[in-house]
C-alpha atoms as a PDB file:
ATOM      1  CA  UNK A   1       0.000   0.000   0.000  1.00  0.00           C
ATOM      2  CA  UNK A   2       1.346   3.531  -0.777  1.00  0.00           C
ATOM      3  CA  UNK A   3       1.659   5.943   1.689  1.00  0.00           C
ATOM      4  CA  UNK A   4      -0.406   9.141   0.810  1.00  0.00           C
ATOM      5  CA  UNK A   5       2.757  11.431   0.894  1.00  0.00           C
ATOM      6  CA  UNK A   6       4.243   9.193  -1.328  1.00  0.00           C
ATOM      7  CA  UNK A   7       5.428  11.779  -4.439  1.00  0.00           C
ATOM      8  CA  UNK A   8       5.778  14.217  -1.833  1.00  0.00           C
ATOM      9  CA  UNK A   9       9.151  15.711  -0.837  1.00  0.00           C
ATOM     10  CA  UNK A  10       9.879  16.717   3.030  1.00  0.00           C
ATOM     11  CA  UNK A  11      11.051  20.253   3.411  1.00  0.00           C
ATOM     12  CA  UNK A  12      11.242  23.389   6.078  1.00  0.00           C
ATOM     13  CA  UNK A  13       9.156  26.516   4.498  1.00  0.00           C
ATOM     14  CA  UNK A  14       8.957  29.743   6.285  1.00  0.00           C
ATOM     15  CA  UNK A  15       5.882  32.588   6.590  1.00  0.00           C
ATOM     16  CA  UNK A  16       6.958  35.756   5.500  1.00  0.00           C
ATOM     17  CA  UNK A  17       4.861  39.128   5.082  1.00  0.00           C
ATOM     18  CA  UNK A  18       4.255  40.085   1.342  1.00  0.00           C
ATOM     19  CA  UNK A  19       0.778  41.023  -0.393  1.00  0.00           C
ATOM     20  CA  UNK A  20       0.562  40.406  -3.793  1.00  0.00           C
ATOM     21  CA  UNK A  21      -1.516  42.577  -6.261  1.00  0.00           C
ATOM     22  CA  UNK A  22      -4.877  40.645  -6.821  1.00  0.00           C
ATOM     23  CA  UNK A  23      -4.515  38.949  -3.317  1.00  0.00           C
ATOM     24  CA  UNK A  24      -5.937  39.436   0.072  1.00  0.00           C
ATOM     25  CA  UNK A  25      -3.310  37.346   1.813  1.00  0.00           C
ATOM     26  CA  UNK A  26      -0.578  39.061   3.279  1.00  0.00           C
ATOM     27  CA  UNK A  27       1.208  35.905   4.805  1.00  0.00           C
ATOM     28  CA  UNK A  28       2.509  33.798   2.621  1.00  0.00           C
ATOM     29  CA  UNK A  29       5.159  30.710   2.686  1.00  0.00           C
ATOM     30  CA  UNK A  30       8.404  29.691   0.842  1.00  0.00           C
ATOM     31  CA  UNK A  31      11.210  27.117   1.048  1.00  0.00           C
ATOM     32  CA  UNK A  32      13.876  28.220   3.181  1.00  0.00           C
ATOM     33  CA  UNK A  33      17.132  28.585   1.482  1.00  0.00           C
ATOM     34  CA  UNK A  34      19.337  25.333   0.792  1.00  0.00           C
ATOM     35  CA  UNK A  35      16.512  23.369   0.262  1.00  0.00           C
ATOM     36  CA  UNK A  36      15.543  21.189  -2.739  1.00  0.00           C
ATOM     37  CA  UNK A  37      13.083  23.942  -4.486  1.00  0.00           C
ATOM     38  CA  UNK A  38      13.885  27.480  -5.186  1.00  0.00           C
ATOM     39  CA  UNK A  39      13.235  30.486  -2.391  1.00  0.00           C
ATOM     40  CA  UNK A  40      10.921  32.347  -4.470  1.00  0.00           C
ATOM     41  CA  UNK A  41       8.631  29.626  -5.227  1.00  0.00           C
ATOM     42  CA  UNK A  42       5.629  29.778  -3.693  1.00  0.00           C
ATOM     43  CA  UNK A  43       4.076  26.916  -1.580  1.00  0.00           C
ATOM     44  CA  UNK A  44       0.180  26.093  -1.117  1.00  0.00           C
ATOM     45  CA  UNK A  45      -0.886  25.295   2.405  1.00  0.00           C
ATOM     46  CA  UNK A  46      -4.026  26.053   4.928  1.00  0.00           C
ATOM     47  CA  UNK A  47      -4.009  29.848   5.657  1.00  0.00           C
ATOM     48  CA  UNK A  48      -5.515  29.450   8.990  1.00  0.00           C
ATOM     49  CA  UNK A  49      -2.425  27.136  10.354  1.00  0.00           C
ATOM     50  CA  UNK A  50       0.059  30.216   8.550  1.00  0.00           C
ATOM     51  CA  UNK A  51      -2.273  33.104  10.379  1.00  0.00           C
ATOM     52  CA  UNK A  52      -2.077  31.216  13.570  1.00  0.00           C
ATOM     53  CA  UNK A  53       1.854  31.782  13.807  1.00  0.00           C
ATOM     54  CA  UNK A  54       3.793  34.737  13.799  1.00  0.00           C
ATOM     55  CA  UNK A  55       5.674  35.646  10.341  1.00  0.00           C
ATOM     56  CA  UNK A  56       9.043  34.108  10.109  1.00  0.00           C
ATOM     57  CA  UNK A  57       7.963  30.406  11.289  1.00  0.00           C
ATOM     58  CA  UNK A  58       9.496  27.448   9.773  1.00  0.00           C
ATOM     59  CA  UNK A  59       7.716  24.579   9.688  1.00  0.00           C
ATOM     60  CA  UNK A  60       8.758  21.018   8.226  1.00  0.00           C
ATOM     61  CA  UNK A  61       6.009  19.696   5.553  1.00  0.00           C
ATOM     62  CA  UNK A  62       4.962  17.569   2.659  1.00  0.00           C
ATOM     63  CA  UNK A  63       5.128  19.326  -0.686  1.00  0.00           C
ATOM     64  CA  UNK A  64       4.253  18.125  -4.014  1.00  0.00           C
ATOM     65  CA  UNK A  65       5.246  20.605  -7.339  1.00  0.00           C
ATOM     66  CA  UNK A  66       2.115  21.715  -9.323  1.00  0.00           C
ATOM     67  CA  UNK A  67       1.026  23.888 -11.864  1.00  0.00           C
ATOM     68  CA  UNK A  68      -2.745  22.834 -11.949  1.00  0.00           C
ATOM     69  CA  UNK A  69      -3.814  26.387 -12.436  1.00  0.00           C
ATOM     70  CA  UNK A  70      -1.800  26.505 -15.485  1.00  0.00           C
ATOM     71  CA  UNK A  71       0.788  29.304 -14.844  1.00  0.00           C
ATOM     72  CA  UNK A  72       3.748  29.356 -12.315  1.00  0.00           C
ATOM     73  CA  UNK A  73       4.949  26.148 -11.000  1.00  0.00           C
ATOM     74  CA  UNK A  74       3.908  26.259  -7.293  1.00  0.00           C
ATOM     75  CA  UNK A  75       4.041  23.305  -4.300  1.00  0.00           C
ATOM     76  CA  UNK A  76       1.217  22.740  -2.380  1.00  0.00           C
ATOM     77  CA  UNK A  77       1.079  20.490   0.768  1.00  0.00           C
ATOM     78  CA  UNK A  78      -2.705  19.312   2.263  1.00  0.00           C
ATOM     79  CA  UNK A  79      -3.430  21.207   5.343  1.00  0.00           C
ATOM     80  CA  UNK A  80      -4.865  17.756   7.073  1.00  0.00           C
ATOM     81  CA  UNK A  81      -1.326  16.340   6.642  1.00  0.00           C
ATOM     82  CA  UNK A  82       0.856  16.346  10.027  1.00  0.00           C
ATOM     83  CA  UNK A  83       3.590  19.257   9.973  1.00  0.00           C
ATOM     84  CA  UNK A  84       5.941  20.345  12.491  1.00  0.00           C
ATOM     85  CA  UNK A  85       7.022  23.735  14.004  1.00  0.00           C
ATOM     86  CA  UNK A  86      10.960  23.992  13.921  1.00  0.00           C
ATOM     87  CA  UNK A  87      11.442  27.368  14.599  1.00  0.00           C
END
């Protein structure tokens, strides 16, 4: 049996403060540097569990690259998924 992260790559993102035109959201998330994606790519995840920490904290999560909506490549990890505060 697979596991359901199975695809999925492990990583530490980080909330940081930046409002894009278009957008609402003011917190968003990215990879950290070093890590196995880029910095500036963006990653999909639940915005109440990014609103519920203060900007600047790294957590360690599933993410799968996607470009679904047919532009940028993004990564996305499912907010029911277990993550893990590291900083």
């Amino acid at each position: 049996m697979a596991m359901p992260w199975e695809h999925y790559h492990q990583i530490i993102v980080e909330t940081y403060s930046a409002r894009k035109a278009g957008s609402k959201f003011e917190v968003r998330l990215r990879p950290i540097e070093g890590q196995m994606f880029p910095q500036d790519m963006q990653v999909q995840w639940s915005r109440k569990l990014r609103d519920a920490h203060r900007v600047g904290t790294r957590f360690r999560l599933w993410v799968k690259e996607s470009d679904r909506k047919g532009g940028k490549t993004f990564l996305q990890s499912p907010w029911q998924w277990p993550y893990e505060v590291v900083e």
